[in-house]
N, C-alpha and C. Protein backbone atom coordinates (compact mmCIF):
# COMPACT_ATOMS: atom_id res chain seq x y z
N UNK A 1 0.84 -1.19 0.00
CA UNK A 1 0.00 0.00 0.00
C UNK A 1 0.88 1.25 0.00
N UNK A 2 0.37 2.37 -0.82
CA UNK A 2 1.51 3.51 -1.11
C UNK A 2 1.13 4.64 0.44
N UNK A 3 2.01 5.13 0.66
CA UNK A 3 1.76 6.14 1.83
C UNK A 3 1.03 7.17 0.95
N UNK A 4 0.98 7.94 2.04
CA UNK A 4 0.56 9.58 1.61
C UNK A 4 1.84 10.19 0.72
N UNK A 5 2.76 10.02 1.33
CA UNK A 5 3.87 10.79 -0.10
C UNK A 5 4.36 9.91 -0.37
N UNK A 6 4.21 8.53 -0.44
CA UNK A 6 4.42 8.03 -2.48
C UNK A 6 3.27 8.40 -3.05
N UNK A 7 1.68 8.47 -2.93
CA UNK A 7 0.92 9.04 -3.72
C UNK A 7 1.31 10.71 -4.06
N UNK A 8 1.68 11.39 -3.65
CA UNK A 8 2.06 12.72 -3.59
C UNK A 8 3.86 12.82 -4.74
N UNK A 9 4.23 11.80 -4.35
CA UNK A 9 5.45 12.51 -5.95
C UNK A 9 5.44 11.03 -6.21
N UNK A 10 5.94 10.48 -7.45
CA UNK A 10 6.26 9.63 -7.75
C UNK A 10 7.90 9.59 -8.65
N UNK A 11 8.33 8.90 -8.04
CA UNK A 11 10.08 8.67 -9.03
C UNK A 11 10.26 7.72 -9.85
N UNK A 12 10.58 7.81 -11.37
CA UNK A 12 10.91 6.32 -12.06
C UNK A 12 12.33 7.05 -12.52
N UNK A 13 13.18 6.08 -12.81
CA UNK A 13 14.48 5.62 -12.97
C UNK A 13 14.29 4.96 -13.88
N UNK A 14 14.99 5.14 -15.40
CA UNK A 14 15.30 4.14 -16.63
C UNK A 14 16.82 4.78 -17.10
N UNK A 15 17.00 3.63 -17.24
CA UNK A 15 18.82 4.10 -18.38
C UNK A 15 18.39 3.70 -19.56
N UNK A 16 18.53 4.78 -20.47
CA UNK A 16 18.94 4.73 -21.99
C UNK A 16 19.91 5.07 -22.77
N UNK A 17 20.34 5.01 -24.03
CA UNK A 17 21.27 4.98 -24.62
C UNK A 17 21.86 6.54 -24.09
N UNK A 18 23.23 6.41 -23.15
CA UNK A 18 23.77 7.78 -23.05
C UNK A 18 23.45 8.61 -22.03
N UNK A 19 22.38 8.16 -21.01
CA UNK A 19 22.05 9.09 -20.05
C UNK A 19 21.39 7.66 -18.98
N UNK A 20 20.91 8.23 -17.76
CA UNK A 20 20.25 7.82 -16.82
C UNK A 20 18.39 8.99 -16.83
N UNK A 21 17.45 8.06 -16.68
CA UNK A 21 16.48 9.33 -17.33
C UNK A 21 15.59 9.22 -15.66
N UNK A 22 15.60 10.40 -14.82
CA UNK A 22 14.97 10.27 -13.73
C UNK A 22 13.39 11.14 -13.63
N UNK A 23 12.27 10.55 -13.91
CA UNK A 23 11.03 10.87 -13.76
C UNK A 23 10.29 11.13 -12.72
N UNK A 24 9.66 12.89 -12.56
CA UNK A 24 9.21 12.73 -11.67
C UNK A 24 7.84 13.30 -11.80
N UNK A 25 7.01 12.95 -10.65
CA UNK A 25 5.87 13.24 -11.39
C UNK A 25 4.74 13.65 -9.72
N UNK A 26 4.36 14.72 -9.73
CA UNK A 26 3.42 15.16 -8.51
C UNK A 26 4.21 16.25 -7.97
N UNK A 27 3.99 16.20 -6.87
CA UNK A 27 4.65 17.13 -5.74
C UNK A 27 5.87 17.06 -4.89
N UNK A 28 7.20 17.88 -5.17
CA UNK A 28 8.41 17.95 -4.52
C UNK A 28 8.36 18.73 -3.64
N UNK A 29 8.24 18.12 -2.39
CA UNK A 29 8.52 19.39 -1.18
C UNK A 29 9.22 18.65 0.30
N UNK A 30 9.47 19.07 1.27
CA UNK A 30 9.90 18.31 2.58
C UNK A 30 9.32 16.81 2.85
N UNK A 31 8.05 17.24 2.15
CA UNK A 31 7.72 15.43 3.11
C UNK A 31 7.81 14.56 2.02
N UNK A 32 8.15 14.94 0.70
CA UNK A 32 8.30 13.87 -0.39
C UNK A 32 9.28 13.52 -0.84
N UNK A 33 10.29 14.21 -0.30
CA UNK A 33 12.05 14.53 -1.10
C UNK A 33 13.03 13.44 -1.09
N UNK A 34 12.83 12.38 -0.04
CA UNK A 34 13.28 11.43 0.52
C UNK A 34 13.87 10.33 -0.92
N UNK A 35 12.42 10.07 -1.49
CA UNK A 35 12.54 9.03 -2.62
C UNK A 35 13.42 9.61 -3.37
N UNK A 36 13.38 11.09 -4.05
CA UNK A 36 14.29 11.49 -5.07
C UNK A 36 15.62 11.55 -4.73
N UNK A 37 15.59 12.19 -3.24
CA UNK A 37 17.39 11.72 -2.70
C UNK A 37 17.84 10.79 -3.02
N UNK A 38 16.71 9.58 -2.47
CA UNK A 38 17.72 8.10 -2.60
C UNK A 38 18.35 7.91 -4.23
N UNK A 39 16.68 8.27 -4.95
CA UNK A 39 17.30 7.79 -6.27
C UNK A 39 18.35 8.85 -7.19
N UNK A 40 18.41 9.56 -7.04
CA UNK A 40 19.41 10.29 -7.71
C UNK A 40 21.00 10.02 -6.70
N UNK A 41 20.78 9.73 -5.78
CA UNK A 41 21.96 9.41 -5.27
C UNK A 41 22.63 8.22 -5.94
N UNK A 42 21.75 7.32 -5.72
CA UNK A 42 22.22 6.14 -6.49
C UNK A 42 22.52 6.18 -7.91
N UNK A 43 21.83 6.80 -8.82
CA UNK A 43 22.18 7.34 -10.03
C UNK A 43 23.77 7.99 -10.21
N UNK A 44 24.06 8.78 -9.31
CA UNK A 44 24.90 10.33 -9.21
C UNK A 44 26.28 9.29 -9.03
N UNK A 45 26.33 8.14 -8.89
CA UNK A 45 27.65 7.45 -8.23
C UNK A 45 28.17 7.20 -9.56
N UNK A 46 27.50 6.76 -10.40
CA UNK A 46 28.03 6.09 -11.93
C UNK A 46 28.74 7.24 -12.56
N UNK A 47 28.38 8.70 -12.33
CA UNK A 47 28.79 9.64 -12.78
C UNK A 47 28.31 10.10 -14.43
N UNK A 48 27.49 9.58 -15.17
CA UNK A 48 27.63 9.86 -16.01
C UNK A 48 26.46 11.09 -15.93
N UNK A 49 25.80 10.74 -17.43
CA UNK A 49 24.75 11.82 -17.56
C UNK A 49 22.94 11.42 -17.17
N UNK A 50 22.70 12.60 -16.15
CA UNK A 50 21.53 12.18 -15.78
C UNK A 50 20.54 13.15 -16.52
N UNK A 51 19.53 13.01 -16.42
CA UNK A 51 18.51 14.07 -17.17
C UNK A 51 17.33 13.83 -15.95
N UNK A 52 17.12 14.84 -15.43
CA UNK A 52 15.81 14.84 -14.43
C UNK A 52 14.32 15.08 -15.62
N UNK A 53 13.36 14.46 -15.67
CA UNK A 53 12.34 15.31 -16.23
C UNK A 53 11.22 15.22 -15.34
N UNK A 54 11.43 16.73 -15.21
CA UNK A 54 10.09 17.55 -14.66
C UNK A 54 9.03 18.03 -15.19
N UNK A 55 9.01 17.48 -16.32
CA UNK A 55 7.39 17.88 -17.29
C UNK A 55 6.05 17.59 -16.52
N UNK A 56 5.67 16.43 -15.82
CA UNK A 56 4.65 16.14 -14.88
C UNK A 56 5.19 16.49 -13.42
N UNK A 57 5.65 17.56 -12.60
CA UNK A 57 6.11 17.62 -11.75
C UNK A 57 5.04 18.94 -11.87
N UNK A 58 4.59 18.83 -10.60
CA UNK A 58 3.31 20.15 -10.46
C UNK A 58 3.87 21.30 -9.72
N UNK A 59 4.33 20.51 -8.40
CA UNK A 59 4.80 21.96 -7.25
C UNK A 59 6.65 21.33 -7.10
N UNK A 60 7.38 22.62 -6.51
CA UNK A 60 8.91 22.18 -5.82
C UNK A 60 9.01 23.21 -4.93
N UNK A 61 9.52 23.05 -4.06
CA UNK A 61 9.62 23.62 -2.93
C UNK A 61 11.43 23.77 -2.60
N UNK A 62 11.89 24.57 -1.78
CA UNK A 62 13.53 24.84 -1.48
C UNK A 62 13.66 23.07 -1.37
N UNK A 63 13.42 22.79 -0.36
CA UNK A 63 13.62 21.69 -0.87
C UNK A 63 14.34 20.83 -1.63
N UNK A 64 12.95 20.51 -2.39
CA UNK A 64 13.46 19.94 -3.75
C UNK A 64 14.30 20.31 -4.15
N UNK A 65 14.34 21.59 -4.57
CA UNK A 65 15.51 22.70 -5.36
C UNK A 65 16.92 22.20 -4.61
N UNK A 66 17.14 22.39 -3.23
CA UNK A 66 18.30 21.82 -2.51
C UNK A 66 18.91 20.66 -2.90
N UNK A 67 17.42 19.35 -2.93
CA UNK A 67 18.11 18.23 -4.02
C UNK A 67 18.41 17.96 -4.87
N UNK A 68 18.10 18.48 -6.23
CA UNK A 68 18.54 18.45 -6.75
C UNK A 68 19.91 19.37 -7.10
N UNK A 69 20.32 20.55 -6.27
CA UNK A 69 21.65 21.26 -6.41
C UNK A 69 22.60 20.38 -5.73
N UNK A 70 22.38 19.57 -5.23
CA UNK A 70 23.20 18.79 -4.24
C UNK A 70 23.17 17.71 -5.13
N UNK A 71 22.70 16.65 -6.20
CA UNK A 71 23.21 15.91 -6.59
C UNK A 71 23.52 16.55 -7.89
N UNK A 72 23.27 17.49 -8.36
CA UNK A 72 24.45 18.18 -9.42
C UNK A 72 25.49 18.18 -8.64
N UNK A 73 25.77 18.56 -7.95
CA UNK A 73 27.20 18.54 -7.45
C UNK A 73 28.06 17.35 -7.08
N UNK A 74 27.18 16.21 -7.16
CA UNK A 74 27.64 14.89 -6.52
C UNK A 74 28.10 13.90 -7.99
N UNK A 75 27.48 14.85 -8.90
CA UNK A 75 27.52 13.79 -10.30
C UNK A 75 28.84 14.75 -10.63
N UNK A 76 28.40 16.65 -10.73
CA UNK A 76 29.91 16.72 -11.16
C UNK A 76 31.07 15.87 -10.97
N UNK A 77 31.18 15.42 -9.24
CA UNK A 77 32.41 15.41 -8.78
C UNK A 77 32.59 13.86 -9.37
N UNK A 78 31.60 13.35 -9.83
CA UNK A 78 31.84 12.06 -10.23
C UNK A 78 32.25 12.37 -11.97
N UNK A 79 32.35 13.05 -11.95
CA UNK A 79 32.52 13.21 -13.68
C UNK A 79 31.76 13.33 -14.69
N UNK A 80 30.07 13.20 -13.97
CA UNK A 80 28.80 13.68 -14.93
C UNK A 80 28.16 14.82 -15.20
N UNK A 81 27.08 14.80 -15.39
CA UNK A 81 26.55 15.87 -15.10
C UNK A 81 25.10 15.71 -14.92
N UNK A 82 24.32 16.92 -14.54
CA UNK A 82 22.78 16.43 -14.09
C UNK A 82 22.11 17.93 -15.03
N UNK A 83 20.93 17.63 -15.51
CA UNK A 83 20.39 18.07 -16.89
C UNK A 83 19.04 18.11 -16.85
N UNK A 84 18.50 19.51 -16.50
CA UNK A 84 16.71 19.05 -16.16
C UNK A 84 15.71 19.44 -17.80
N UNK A 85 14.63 18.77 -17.62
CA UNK A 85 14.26 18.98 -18.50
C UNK A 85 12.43 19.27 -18.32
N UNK A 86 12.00 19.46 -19.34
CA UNK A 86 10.51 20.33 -19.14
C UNK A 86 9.96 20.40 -18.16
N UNK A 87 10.78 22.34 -17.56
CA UNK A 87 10.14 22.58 -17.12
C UNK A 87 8.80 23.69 -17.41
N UNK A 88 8.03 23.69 -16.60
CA UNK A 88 6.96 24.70 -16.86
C UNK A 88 6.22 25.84 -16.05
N UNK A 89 5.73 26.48 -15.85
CA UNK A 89 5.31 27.71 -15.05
C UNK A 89 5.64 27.38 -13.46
N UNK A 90 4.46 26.68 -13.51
CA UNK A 90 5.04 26.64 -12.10
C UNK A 90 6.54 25.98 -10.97
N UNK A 91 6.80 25.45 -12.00
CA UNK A 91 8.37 24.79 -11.20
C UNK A 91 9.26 25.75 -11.81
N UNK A 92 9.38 26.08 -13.05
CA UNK A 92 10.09 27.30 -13.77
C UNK A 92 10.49 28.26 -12.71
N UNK A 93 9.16 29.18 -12.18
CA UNK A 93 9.22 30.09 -11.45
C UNK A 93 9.96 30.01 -10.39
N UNK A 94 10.06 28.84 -9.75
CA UNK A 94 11.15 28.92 -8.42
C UNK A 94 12.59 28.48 -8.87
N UNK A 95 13.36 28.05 -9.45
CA UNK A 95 13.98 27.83 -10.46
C UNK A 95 14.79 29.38 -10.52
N UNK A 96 13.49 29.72 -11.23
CA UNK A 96 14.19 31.28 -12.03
C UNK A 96 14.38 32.36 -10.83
N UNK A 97 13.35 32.70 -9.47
CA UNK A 97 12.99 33.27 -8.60
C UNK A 97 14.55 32.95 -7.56
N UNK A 98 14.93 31.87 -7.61
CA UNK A 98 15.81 31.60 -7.03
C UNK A 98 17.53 31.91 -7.55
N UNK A 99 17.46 32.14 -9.18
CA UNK A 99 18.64 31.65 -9.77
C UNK A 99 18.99 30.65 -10.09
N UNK A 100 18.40 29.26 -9.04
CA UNK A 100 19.13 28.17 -9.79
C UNK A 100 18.89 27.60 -10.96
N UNK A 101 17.87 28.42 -11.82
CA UNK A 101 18.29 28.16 -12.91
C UNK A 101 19.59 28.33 -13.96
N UNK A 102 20.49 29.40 -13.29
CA UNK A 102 21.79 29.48 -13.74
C UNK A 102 22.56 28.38 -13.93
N UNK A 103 22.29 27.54 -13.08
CA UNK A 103 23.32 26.12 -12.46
C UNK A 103 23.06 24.93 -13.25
N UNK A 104 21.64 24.82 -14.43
CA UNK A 104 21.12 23.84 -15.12
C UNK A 104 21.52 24.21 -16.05
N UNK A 105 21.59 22.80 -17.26
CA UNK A 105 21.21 23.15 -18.72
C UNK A 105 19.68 23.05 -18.50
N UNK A 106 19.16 23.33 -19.03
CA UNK A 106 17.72 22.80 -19.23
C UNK A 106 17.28 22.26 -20.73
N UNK A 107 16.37 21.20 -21.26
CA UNK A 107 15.62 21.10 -22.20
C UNK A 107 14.43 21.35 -22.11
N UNK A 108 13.82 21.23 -23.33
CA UNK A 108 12.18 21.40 -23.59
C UNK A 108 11.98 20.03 -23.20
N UNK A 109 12.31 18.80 -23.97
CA UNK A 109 11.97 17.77 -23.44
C UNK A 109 13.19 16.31 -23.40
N UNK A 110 12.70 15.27 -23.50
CA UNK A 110 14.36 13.80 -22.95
C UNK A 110 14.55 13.58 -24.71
N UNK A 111 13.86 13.85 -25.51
CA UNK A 111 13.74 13.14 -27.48
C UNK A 111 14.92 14.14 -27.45
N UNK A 112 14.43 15.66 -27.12
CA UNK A 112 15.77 16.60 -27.43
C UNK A 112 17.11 16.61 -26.99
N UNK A 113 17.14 16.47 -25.97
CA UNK A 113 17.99 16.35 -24.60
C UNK A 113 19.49 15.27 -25.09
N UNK A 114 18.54 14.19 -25.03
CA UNK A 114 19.48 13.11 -25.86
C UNK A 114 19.94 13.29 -27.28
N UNK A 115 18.48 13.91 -28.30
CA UNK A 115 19.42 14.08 -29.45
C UNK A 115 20.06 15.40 -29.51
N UNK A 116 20.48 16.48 -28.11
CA UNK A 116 21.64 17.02 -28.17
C UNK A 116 22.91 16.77 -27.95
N UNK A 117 23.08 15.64 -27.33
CA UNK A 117 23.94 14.44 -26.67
C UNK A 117 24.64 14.01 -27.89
N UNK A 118 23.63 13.69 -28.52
CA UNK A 118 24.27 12.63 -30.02
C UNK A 118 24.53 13.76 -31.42
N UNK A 119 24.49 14.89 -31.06
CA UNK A 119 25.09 15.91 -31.71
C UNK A 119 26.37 16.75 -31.03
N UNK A 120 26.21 17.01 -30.02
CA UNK A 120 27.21 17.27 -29.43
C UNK A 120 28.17 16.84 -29.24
């Protein structure tokens, strides 16, 4: 049976050609942040390239934002990098409100993302 915050964010994890692709989908804030720690941690060790997509991600909170600046920094030091992708108004805004959007690449969406990968 799912708790109250696994119904409230949900995390999937797939590797594809060239990246690690981390999905998230609902609400990022203090009482949900837990799952995405674990899994991007575990991701962040291999070092390569991760791509967060936040296209179904509704709310983020400091928080969130904290976790994910903290495993950018954990993949840098591993030799990767971490790469978010569609975002939209409302997660945008704290993002941008904050600056840390300086600290991302961002995409529109993972089709692009990757085929900037395989152009680059």
């Amino acid at each position: 049976m799912a708790t109250a915050n696994e119904e409230r964010l949900t995390v999937g994890v797939k590797s594809v050609p060239g990246a690690t692709v981390v999905t998230l989908s609902g609400e990022l804030d203090h009482d949900t942040a837990e799952p995405l720690r674990q899994a991007l941690e575990t991701a962040c060790q291999d070092g390569g390239r991760l791509l967060v997509d936040l296209s179904r991600l509704d709310f983020c909170d400091s928080t969130g934002l904290n976790v994910l600046l903290h495993a950018r920094l954990a993949v840098q030091e591993a030799g990767g990098s971490l790469e978010l992708v569609g975002l939209h108004p409302p997660v945008e805004r704290m993002f941008r409100i904050t600056g840390a959007d300086r600290f991302f690449q961002v995409h529109t969406d993972v089709e692009g993302a990757l085929a900037t990968a395989r152009r680059g």
